[in-house]
PDB file of N, CA and C in Angstrom:
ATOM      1  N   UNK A   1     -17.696  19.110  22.421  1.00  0.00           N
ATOM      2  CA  UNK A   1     -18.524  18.274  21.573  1.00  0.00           C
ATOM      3  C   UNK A   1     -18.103  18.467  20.113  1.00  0.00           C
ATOM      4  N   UNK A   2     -18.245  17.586  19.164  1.00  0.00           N
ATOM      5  CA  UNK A   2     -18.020  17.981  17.897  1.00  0.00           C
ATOM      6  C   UNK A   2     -18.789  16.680  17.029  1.00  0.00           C
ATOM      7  N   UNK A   3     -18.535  16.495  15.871  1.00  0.00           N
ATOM      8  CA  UNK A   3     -19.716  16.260  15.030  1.00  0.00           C
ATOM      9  C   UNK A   3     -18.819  14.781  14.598  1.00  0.00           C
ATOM     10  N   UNK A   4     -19.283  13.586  13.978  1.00  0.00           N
ATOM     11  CA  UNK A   4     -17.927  12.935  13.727  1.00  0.00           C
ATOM     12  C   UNK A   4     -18.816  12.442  12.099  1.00  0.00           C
ATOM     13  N   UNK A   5     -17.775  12.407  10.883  1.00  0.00           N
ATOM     14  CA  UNK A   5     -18.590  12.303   9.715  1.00  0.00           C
ATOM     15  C   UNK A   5     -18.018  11.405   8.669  1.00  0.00           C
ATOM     16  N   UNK A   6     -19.034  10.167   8.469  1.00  0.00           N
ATOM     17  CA  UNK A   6     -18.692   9.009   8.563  1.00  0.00           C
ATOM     18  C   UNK A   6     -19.042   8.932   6.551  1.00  0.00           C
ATOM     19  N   UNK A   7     -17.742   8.526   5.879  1.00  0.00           N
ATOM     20  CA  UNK A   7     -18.088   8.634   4.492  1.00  0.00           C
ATOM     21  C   UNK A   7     -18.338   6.993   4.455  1.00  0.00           C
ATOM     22  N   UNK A   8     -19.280   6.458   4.023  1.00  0.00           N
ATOM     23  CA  UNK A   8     -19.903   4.713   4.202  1.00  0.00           C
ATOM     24  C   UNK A   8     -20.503   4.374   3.000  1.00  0.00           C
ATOM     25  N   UNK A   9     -19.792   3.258   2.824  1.00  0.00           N
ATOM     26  CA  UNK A   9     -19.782   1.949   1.447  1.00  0.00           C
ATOM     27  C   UNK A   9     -21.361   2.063   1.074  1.00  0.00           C
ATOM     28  N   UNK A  10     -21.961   2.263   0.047  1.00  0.00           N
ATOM     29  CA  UNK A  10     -23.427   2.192   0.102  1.00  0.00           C
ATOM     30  C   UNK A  10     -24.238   1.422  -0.082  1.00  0.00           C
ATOM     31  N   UNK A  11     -23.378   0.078  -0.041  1.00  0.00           N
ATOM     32  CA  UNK A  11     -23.866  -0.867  -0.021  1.00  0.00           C
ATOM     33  C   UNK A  11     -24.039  -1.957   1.442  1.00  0.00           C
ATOM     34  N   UNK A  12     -22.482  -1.897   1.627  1.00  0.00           N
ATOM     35  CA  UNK A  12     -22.741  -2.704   2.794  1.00  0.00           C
ATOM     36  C   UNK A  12     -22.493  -1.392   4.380  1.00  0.00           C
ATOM     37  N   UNK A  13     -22.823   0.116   4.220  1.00  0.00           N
ATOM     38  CA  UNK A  13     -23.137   1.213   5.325  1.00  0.00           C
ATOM     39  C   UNK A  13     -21.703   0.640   6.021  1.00  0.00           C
ATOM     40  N   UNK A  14     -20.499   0.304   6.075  1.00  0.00           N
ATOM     41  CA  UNK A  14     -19.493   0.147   6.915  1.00  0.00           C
ATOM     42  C   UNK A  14     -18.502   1.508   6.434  1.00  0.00           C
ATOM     43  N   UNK A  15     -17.885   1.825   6.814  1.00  0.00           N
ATOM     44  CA  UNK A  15     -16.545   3.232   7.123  1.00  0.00           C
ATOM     45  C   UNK A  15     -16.190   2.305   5.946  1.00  0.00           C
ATOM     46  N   UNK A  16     -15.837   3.380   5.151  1.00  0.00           N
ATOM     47  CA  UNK A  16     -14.938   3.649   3.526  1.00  0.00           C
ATOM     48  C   UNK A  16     -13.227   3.117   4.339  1.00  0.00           C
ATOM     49  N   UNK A  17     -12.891   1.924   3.833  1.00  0.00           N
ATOM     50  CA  UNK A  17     -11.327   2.328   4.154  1.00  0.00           C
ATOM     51  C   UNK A  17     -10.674   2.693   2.878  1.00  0.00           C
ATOM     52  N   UNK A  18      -9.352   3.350   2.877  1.00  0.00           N
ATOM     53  CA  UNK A  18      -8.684   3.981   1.747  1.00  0.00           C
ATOM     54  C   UNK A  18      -7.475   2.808   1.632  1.00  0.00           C
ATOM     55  N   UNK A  19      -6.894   2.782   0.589  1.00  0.00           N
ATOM     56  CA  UNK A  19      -5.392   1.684   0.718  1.00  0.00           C
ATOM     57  C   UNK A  19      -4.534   2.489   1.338  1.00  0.00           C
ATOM     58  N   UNK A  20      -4.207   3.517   1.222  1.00  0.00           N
ATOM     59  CA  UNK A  20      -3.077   3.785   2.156  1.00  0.00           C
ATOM     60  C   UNK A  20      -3.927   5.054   3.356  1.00  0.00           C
ATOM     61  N   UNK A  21      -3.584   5.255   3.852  1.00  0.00           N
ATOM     62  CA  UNK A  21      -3.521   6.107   5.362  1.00  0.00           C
ATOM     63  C   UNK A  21      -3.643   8.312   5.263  1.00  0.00           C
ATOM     64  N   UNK A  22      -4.509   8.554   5.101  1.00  0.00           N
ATOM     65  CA  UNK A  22      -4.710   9.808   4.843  1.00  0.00           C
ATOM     66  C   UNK A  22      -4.464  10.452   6.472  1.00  0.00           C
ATOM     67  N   UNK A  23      -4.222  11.882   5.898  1.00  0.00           N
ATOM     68  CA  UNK A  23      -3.598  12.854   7.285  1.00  0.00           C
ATOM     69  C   UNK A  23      -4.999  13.920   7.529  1.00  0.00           C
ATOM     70  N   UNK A  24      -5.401  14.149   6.805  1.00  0.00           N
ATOM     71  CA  UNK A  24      -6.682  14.634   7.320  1.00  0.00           C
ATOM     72  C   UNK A  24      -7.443  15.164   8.464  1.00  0.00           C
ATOM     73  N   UNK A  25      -7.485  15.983   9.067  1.00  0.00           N
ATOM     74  CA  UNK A  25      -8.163  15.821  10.655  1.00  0.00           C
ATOM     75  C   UNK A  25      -8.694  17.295  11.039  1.00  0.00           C
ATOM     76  N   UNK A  26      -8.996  17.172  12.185  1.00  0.00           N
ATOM     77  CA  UNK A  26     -10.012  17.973  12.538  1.00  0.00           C
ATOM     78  C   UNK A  26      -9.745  17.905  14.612  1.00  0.00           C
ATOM     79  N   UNK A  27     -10.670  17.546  15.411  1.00  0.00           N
ATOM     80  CA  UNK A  27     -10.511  17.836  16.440  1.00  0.00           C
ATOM     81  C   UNK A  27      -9.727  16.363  16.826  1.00  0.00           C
ATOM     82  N   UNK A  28     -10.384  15.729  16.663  1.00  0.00           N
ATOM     83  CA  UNK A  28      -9.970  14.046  17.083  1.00  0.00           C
ATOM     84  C   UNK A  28      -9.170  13.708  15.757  1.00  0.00           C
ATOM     85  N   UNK A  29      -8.027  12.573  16.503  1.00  0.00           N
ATOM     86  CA  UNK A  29      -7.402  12.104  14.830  1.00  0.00           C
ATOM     87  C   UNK A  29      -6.250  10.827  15.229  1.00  0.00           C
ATOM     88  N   UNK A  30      -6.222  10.482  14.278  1.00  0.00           N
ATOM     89  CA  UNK A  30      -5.408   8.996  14.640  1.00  0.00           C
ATOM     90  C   UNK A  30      -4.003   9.729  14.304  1.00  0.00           C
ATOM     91  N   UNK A  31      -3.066   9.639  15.272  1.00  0.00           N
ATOM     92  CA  UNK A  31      -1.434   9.570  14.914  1.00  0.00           C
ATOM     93  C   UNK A  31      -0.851   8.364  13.694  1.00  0.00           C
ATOM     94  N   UNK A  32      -0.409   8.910  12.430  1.00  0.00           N
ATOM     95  CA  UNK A  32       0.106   8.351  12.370  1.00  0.00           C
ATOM     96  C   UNK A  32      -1.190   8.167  10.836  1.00  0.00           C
ATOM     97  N   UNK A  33      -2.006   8.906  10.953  1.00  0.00           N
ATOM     98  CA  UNK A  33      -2.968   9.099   9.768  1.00  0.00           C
ATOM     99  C   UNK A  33      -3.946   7.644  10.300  1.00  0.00           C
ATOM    100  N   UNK A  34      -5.235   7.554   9.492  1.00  0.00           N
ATOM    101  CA  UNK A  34      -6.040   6.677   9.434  1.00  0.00           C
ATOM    102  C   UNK A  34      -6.289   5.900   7.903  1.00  0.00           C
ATOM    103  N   UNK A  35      -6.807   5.065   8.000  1.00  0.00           N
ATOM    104  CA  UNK A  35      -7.289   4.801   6.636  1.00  0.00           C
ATOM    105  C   UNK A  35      -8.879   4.889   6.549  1.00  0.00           C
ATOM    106  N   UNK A  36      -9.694   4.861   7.150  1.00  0.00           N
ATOM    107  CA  UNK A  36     -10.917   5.330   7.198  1.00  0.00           C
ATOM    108  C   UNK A  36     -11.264   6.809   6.912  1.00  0.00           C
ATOM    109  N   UNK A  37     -12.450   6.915   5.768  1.00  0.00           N
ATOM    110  CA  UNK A  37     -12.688   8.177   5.519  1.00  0.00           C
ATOM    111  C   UNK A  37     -13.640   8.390   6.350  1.00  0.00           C
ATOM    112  N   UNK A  38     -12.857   9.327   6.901  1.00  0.00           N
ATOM    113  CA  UNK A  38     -14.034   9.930   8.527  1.00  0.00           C
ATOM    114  C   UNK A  38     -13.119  11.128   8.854  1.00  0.00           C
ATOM    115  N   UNK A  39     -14.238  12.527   9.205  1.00  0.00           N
ATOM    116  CA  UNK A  39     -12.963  13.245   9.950  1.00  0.00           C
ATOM    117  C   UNK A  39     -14.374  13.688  10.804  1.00  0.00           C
ATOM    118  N   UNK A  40     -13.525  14.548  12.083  1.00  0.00           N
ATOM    119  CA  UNK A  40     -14.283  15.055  13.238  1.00  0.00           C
ATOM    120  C   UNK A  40     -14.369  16.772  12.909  1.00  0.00           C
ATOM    121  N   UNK A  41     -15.508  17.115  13.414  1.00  0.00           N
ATOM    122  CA  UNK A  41     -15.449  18.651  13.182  1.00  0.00           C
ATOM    123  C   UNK A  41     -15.837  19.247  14.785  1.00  0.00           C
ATOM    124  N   UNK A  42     -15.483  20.254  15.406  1.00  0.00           N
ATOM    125  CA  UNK A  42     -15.772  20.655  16.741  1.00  0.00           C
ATOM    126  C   UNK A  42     -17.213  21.441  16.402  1.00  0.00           C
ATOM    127  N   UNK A  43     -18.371  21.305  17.327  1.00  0.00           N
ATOM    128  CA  UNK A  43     -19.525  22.109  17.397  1.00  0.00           C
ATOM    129  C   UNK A  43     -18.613  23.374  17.051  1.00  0.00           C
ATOM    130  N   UNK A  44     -17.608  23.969  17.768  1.00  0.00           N
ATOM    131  CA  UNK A  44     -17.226  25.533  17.904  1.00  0.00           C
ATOM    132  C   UNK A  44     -17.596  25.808  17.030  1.00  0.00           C
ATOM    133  N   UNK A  45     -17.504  25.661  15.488  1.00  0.00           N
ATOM    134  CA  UNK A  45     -17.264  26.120  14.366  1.00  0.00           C
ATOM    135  C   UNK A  45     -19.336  26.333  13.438  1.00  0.00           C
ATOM    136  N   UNK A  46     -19.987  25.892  14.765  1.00  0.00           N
ATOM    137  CA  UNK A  46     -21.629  26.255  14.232  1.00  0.00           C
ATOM    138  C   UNK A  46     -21.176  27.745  14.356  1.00  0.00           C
ATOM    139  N   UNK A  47     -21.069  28.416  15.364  1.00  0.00           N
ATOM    140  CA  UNK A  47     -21.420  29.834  14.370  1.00  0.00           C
ATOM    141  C   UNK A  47     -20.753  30.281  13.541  1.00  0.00           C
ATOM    142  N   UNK A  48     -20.011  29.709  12.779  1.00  0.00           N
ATOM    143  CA  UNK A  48     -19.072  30.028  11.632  1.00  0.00           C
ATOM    144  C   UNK A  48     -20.240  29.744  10.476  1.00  0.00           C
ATOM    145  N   UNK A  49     -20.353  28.657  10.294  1.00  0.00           N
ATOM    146  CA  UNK A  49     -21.410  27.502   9.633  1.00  0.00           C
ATOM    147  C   UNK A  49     -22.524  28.463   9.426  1.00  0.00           C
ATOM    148  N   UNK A  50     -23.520  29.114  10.617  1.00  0.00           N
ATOM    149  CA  UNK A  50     -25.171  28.956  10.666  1.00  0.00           C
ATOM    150  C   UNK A  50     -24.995  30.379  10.052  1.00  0.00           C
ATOM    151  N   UNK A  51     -24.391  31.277   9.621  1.00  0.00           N
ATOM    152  CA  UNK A  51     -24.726  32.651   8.737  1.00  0.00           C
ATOM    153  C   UNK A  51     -25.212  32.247   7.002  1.00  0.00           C
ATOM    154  N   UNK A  52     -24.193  31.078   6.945  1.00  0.00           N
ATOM    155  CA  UNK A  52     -24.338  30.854   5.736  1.00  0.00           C
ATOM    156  C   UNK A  52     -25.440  29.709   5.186  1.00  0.00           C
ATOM    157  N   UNK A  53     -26.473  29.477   6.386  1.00  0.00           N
ATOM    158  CA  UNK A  53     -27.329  28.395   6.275  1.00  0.00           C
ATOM    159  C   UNK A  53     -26.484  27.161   6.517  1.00  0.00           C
ATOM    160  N   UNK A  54     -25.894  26.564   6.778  1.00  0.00           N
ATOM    161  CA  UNK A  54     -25.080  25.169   6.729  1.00  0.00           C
ATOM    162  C   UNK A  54     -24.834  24.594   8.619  1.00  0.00           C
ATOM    163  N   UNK A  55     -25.276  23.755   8.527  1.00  0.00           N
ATOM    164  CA  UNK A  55     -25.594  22.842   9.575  1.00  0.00           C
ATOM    165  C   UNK A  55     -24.954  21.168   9.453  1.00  0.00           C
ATOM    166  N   UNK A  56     -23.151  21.106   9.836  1.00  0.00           N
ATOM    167  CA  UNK A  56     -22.769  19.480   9.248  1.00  0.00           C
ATOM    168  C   UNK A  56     -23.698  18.212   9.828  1.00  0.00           C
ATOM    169  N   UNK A  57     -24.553  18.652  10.764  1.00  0.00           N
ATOM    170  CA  UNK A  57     -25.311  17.302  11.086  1.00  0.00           C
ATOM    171  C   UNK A  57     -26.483  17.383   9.911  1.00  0.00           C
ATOM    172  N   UNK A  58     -26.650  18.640   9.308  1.00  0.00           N
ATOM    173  CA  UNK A  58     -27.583  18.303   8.238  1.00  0.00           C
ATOM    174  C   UNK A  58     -27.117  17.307   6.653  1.00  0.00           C
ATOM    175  N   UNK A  59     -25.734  16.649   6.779  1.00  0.00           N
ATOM    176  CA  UNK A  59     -25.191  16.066   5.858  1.00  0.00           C
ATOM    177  C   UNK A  59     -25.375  14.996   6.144  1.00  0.00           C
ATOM    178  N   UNK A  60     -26.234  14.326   7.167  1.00  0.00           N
ATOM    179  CA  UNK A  60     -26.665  12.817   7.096  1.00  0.00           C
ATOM    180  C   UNK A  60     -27.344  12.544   6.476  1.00  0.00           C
ATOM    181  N   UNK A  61     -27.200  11.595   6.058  1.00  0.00           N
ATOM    182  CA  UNK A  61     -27.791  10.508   4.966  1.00  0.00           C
ATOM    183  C   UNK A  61     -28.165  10.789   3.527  1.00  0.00           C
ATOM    184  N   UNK A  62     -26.828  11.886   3.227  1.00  0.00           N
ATOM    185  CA  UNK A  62     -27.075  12.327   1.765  1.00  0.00           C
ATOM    186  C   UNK A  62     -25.635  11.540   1.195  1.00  0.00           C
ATOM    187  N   UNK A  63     -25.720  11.733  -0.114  1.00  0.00           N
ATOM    188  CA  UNK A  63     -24.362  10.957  -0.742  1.00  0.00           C
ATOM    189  C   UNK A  63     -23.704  12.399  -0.933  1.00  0.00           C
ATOM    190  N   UNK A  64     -22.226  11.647  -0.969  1.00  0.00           N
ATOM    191  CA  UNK A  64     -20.865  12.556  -0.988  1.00  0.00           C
ATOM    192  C   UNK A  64     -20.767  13.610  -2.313  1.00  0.00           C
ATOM    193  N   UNK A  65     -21.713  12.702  -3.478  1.00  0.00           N
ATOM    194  CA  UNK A  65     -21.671  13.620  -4.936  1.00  0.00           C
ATOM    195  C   UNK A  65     -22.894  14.859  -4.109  1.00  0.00           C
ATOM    196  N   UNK A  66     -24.152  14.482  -3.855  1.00  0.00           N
ATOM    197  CA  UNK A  66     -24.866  15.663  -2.792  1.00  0.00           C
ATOM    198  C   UNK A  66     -24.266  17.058  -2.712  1.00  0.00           C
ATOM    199  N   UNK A  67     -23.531  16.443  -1.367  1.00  0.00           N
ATOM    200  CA  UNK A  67     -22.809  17.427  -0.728  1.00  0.00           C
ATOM    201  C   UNK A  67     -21.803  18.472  -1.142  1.00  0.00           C
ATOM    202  N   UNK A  68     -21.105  18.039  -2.193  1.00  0.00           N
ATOM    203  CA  UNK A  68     -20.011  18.663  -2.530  1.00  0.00           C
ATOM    204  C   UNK A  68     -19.994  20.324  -3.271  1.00  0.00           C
ATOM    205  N   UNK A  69     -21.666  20.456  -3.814  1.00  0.00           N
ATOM    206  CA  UNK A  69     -21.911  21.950  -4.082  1.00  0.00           C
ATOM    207  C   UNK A  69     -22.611  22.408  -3.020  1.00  0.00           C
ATOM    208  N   UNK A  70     -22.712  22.060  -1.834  1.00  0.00           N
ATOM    209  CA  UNK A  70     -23.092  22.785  -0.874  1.00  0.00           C
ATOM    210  C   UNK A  70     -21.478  22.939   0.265  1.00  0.00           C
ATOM    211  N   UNK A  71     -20.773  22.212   0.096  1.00  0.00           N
ATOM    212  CA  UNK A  71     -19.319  22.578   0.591  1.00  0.00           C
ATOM    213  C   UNK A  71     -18.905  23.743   0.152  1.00  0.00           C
ATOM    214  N   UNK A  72     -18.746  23.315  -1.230  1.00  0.00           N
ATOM    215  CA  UNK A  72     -18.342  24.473  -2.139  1.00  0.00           C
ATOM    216  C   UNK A  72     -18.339  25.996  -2.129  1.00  0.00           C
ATOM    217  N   UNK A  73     -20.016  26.125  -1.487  1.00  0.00           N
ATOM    218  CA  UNK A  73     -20.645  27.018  -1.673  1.00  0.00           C
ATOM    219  C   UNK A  73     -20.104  27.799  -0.502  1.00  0.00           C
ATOM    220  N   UNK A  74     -20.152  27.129   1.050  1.00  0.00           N
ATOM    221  CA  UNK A  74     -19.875  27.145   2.632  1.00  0.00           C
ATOM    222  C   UNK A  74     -18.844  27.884   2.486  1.00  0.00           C
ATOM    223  N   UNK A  75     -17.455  26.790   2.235  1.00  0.00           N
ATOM    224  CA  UNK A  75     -16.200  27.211   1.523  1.00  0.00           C
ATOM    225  C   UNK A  75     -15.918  28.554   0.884  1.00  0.00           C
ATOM    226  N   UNK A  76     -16.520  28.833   0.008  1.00  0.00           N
ATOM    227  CA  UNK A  76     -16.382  30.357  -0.706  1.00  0.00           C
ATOM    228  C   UNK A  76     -16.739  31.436   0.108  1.00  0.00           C
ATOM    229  N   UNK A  77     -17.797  31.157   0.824  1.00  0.00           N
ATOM    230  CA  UNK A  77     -18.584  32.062   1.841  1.00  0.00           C
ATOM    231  C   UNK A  77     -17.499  32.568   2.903  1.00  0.00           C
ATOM    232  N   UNK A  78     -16.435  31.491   3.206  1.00  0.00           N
ATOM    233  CA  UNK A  78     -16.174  32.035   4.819  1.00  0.00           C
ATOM    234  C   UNK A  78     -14.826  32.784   4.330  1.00  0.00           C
ATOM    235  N   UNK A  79     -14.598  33.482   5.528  1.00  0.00           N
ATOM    236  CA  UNK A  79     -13.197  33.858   5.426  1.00  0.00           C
ATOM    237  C   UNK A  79     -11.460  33.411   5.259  1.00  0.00           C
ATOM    238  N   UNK A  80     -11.153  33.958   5.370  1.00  0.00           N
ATOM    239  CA  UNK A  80      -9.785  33.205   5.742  1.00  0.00           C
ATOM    240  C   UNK A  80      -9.142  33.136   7.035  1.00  0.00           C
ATOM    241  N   UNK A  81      -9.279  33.731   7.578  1.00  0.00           N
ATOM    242  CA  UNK A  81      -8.388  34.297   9.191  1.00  0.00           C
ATOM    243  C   UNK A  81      -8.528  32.737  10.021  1.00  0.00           C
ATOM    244  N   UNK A  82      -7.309  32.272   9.740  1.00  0.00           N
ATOM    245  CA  UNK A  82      -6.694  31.245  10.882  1.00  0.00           C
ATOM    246  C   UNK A  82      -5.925  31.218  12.413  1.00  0.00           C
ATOM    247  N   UNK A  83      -6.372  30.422  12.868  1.00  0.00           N
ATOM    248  CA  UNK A  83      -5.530  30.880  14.174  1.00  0.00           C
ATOM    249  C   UNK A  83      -4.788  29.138  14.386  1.00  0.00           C
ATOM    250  N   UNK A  84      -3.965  28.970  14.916  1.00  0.00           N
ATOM    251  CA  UNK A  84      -2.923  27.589  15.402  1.00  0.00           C
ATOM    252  C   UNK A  84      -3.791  26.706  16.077  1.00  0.00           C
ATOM    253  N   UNK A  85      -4.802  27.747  17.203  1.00  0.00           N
ATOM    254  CA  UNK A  85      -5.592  26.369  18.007  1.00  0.00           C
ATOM    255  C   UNK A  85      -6.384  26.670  17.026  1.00  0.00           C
ATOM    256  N   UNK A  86      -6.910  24.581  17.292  1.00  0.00           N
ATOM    257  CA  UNK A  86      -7.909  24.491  16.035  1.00  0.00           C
ATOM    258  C   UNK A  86      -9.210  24.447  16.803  1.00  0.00           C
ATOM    259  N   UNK A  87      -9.509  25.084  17.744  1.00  0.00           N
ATOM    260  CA  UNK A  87     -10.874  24.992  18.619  1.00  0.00           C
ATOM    261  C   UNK A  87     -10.893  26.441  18.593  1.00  0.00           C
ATOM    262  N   UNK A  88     -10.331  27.617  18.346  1.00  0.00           N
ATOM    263  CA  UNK A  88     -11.053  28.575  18.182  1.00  0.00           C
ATOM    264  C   UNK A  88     -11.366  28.916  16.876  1.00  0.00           C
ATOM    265  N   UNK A  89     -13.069  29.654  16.942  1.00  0.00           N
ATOM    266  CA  UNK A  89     -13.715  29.480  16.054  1.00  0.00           C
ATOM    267  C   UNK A  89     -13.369  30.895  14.393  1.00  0.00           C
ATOM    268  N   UNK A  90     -12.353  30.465  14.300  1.00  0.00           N
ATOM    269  CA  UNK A  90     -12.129  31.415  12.980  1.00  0.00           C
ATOM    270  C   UNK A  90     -12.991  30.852  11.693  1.00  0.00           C
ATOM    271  N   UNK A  91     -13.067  31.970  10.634  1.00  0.00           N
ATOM    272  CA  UNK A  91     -13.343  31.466   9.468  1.00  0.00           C
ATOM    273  C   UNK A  91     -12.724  30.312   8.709  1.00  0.00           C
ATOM    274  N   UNK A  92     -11.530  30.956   8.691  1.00  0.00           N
ATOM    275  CA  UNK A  92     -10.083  29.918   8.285  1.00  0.00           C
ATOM    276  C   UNK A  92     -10.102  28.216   8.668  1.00  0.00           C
ATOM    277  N   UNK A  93     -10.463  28.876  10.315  1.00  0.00           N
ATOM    278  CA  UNK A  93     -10.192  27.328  10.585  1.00  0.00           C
ATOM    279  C   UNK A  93     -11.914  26.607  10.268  1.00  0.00           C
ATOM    280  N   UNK A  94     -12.956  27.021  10.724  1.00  0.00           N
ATOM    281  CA  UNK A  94     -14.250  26.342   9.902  1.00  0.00           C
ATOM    282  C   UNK A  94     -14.000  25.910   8.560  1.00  0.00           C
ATOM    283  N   UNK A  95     -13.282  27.063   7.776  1.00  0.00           N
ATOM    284  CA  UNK A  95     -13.410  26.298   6.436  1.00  0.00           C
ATOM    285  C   UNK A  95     -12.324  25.560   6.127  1.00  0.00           C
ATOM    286  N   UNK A  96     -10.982  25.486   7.028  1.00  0.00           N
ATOM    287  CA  UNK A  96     -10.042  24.241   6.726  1.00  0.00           C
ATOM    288  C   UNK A  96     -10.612  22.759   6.556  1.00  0.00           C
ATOM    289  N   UNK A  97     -11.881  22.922   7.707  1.00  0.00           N
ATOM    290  CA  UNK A  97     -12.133  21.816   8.180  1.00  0.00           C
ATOM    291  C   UNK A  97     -12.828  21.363   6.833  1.00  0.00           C
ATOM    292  N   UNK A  98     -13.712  21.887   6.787  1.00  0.00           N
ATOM    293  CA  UNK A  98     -14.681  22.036   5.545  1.00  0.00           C
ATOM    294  C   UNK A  98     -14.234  21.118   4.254  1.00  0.00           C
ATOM    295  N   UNK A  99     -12.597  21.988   3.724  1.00  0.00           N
ATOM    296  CA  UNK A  99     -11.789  21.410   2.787  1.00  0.00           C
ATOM    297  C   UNK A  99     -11.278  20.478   2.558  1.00  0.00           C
ATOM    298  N   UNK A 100     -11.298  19.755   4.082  1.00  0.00           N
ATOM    299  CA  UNK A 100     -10.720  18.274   4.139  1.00  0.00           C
ATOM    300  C   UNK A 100     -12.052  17.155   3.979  1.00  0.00           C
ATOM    301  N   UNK A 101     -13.114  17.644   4.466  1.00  0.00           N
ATOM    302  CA  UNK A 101     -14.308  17.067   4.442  1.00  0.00           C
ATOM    303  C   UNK A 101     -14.733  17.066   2.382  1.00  0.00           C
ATOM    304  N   UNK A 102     -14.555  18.098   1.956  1.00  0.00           N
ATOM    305  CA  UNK A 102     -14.837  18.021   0.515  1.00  0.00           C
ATOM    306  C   UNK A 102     -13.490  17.059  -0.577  1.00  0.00           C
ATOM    307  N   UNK A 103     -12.718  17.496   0.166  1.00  0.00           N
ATOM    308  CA  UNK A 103     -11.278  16.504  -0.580  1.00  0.00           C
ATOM    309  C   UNK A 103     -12.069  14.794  -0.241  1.00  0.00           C
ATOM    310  N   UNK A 104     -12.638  14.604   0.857  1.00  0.00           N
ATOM    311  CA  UNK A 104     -12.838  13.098   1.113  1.00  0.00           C
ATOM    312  C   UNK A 104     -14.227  12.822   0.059  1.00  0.00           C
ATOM    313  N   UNK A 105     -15.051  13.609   0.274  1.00  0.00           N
ATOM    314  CA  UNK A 105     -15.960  13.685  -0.473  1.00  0.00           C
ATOM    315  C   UNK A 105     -16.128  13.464  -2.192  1.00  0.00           C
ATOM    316  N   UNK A 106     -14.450  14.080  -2.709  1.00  0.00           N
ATOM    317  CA  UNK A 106     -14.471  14.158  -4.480  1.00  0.00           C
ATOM    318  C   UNK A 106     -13.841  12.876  -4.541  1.00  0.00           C
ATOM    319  N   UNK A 107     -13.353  11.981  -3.547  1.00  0.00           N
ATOM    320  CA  UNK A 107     -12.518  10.839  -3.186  1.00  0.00           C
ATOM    321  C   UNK A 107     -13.017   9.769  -3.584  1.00  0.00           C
ATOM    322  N   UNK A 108     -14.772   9.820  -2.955  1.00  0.00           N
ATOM    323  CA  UNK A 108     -15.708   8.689  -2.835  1.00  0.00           C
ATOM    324  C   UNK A 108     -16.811   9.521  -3.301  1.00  0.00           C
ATOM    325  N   UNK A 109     -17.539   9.935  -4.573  1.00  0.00           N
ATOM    326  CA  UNK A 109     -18.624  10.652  -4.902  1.00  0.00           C
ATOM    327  C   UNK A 109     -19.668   9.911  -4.528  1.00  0.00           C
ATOM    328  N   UNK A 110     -19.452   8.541  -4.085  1.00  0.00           N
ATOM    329  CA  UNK A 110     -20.508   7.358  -4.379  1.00  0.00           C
ATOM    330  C   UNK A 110     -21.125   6.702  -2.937  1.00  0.00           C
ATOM    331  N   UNK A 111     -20.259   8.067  -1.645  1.00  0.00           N
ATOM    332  CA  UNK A 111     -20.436   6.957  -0.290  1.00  0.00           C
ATOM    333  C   UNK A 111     -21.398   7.907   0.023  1.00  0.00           C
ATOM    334  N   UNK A 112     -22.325   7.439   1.133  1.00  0.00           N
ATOM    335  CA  UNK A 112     -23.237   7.803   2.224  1.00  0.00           C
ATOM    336  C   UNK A 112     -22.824   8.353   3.022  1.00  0.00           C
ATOM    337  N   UNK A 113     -23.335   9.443   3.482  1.00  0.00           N
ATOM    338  CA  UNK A 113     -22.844  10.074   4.706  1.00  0.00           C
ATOM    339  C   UNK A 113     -23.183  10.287   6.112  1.00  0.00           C
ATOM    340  N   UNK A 114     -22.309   9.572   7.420  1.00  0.00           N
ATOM    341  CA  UNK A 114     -23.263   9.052   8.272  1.00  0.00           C
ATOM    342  C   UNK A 114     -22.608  10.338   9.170  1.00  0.00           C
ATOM    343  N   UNK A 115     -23.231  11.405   9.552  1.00  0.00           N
ATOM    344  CA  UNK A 115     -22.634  12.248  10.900  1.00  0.00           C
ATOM    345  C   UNK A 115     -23.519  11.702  12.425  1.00  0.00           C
ATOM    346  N   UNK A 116     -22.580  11.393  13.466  1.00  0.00           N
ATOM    347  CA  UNK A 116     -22.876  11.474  14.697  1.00  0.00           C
ATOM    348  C   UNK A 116     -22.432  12.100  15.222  1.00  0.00           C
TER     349      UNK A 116
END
């Protein structure tokens, strides 16, 4: 299972597309990059997350400027220790994910954030 987190126009709530094609990713991911700002995060990485209070389904329906000092904060908190598979639950890899989610975030300060 994993979380999927949807950065959306705040006006008309449709997926942010970008002009060109970002590499970005997480568990799920388009070959070949996407242009939609969206990335997937795996549940694995809640107990990485829940020490530091942070819950990514709790980032619905806040805006991207919101979020970005509570990334921040997540981010600083965790460790570093990475491992290659990205489904086991290291610090490293929780907060890789994290980093790509805040890069999309300083991208679009202005979108909605839809997690399913």
């Amino acid at each position: 299972m994993s979380w999927d987190i949807y950065f959306c126009d705040p006006v008309s709530r449709e997926t942010i597309e970008l002009d060109e094609p970002h590499f970005m990713h997480g568990g799920t991911y388009c070959l070949g990059g996407t242009r939609e700002l969206w990335m997937n995060i795996t549940y694995n990485y809640a107990k990485n997350y829940s020490p530091h209070g942070f819950c990514v389904g709790d980032l619905h329906g806040k805006t991207a400027v919101d979020i970005i000092p509570e990334l921040e904060r997540v981010i600083a908190a965790l460790g570093d220790d990475t491992d290659s598979d990205y489904w086991k639950p290291t610090d490293g890899n929780a907060k890789r994910a994290l980093m790509s989610v805040l890069a999309m975030a300083k991208m679009r300060p202005d979108a909605l954030i839809r997690v399913s």
